[in-house]
Protein backbone atom coordinates (compact mmCIF):
# COMPACT_ATOMS: atom_id res chain seq x y z
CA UNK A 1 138.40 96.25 128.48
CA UNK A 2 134.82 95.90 130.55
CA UNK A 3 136.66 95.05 133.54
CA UNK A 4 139.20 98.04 133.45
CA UNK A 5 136.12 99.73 132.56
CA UNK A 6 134.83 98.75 135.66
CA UNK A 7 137.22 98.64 138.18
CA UNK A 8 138.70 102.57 136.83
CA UNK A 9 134.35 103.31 138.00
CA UNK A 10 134.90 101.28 141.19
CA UNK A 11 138.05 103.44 141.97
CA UNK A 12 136.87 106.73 141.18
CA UNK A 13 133.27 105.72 142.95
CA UNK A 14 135.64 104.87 146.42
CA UNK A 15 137.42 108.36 145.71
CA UNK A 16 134.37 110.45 145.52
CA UNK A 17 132.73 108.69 148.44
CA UNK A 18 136.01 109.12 150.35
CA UNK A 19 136.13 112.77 150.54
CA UNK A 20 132.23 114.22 149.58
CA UNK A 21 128.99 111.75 149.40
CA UNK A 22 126.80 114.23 148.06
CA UNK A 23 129.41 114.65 144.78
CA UNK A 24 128.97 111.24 144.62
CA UNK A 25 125.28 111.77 144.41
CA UNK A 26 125.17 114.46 141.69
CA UNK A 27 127.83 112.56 139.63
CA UNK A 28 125.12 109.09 139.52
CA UNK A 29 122.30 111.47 138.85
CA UNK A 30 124.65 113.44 136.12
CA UNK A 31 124.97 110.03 134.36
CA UNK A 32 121.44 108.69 135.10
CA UNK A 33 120.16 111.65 133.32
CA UNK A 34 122.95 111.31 130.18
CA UNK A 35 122.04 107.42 130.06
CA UNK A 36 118.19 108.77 129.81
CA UNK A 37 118.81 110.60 127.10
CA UNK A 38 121.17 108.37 125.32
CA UNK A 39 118.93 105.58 125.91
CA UNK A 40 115.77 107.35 124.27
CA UNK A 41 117.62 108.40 121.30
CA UNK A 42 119.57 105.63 119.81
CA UNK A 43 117.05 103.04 119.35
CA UNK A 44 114.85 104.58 117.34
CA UNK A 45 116.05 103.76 114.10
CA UNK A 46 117.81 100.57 114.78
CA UNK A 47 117.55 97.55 112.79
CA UNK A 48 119.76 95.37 114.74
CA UNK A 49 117.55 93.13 117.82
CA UNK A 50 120.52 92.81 119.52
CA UNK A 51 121.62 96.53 119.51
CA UNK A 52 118.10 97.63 119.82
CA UNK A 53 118.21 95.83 123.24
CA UNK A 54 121.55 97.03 123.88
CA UNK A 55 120.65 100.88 123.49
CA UNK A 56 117.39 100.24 125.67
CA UNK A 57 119.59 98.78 128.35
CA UNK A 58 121.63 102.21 128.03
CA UNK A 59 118.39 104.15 129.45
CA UNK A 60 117.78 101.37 132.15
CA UNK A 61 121.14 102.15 133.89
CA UNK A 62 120.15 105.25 134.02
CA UNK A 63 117.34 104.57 135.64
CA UNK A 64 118.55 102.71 138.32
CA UNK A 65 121.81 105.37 138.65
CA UNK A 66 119.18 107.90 139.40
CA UNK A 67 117.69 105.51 141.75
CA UNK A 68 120.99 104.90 143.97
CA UNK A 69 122.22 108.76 143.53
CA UNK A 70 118.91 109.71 145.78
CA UNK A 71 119.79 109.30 149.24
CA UNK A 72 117.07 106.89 150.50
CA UNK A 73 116.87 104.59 152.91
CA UNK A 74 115.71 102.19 151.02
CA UNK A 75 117.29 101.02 147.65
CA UNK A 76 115.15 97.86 147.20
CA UNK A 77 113.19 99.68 144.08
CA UNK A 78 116.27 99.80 142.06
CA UNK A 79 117.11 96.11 143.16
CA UNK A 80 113.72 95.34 142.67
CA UNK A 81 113.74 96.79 138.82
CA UNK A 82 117.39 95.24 137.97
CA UNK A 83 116.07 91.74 138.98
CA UNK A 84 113.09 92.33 136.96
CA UNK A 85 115.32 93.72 134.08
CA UNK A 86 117.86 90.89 134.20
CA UNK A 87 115.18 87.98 133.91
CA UNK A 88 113.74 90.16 130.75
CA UNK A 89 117.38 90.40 129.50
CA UNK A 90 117.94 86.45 130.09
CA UNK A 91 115.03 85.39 128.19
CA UNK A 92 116.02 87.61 125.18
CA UNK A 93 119.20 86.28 124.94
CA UNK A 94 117.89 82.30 125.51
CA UNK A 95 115.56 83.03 122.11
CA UNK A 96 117.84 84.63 120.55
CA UNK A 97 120.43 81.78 120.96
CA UNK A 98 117.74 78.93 120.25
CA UNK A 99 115.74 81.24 117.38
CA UNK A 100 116.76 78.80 114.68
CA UNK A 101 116.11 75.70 116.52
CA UNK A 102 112.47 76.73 116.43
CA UNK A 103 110.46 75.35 113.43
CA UNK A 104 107.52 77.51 113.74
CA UNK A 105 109.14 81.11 112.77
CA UNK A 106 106.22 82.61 114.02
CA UNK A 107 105.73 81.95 117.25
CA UNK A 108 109.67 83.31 117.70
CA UNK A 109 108.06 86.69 116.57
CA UNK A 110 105.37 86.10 119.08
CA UNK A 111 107.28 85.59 122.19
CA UNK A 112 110.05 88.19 121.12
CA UNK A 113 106.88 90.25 121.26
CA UNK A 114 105.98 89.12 124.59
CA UNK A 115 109.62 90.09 125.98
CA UNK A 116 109.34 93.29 124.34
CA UNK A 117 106.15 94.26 125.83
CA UNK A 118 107.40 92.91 129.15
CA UNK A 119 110.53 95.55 129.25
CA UNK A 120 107.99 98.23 128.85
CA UNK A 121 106.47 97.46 131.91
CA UNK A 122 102.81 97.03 131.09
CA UNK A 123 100.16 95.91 133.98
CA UNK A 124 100.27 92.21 133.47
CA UNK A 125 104.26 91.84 133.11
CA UNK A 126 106.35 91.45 136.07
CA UNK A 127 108.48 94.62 135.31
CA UNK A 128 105.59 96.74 136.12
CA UNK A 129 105.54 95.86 139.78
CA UNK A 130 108.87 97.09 139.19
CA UNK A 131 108.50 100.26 137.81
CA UNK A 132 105.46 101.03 140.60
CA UNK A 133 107.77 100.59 142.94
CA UNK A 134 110.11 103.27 141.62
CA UNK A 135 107.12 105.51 141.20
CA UNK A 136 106.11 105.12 144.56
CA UNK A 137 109.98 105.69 146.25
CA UNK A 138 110.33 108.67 143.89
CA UNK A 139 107.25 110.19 144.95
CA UNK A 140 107.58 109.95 148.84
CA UNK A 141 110.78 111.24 148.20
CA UNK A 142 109.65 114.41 146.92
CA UNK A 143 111.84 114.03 143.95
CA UNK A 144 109.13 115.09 141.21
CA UNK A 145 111.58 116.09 138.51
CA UNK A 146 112.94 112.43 138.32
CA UNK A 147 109.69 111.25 138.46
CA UNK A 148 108.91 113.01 135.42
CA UNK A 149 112.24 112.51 133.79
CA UNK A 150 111.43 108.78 133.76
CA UNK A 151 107.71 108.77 133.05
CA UNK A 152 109.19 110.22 129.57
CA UNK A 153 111.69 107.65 129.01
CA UNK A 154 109.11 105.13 129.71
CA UNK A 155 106.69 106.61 127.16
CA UNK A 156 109.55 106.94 124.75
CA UNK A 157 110.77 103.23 125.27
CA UNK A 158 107.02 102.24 125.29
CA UNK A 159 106.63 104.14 121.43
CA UNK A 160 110.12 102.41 120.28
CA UNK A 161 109.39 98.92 121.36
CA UNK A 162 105.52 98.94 119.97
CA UNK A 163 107.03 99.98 116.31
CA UNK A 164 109.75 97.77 116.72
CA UNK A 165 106.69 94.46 117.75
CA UNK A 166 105.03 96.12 114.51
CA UNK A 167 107.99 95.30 113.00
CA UNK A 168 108.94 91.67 113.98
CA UNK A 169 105.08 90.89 113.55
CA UNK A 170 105.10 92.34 110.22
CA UNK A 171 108.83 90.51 108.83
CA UNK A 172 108.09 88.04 105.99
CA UNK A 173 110.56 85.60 106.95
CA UNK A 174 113.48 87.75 108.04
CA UNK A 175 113.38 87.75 111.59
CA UNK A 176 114.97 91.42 112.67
């Protein structure tokens, strides 16, 4: 089903870059803007890590479609930011496969924490040479709007994942 998902994208992506680029460019910006949105509402009430995640990684691609549909001749921030993404991604899904091998319960909280805090982008994580990077290719390009588009998410995402560390912290046993 992913891969049909993905190769039916693939086709129509070849289509629209076949006969107009810059339709192309407003479709990826179209859906980096839906994936914003959809990524800023969903988590906010879930209970689920593994969803939670999920729906966070929902406003990411959106993110870096927003990224690519700018014509630029440079796309390294967006590679830049999905290699920074994917290690955060890896080591959430290592802890949560090895969570019960752990005998100290609390230090599982502790570095779920530190993964959490590390998607948000914060100074000393490496996702936040990331994110200046997009900052700093959104802003030469003049594209203000986007710029401020995802300065919101990020506050959003930055508000979700400190109540959902308040959370985990907080948990008497049952890790979330």
């Amino acid at each position: 089903l992913v891969v049909d998902s993905i190769l039916k994208f693939l086709l129509i992506t070849i289509v629209f870059s076949y006969f107009n680029i810059q339709l192309l460019s407003i479709t990826y910006q179209l859906l980096g803007y839906l994936s914003l949105v959809i990524g800023a509402t969903l988590p906010f009430k879930e209970t689920n890590m593994k969803r939670f995640f999920g729906e966070i990684n929902i406003g990411h691609t959106g993110i870096v479609l927003i990224l690519l549909s700018r014509n630029v001749n440079e796309y390294l921030p967006a590679f830049e930011y999905i290699l920074a993404y994917i290690i955060c991604f890896y080591l959430f899904m290592l802890l949560i496969e090895y969570k019960n091998k752990l005998t100290n319960k609390s230090v599982y909280k502790y570095i779920l924490a530190i993964i959490l805090l590390s998607i948000t982008g914060i100074p000393p994580f490496h996702t936040f040479l990331a994110k200046i990077a997009i900052f700093t290719q959104l802003s030469t390009n003049n594209t203000h709007f986007d710029l401020y588009i995802i300065t919101l998410y990020f506050i959003f995402e930055l508000i979700f994942i400190s109540i959902k560390i308040k959370d985990i912290i907080r948990s008497n046993g049952k890790l979330i």
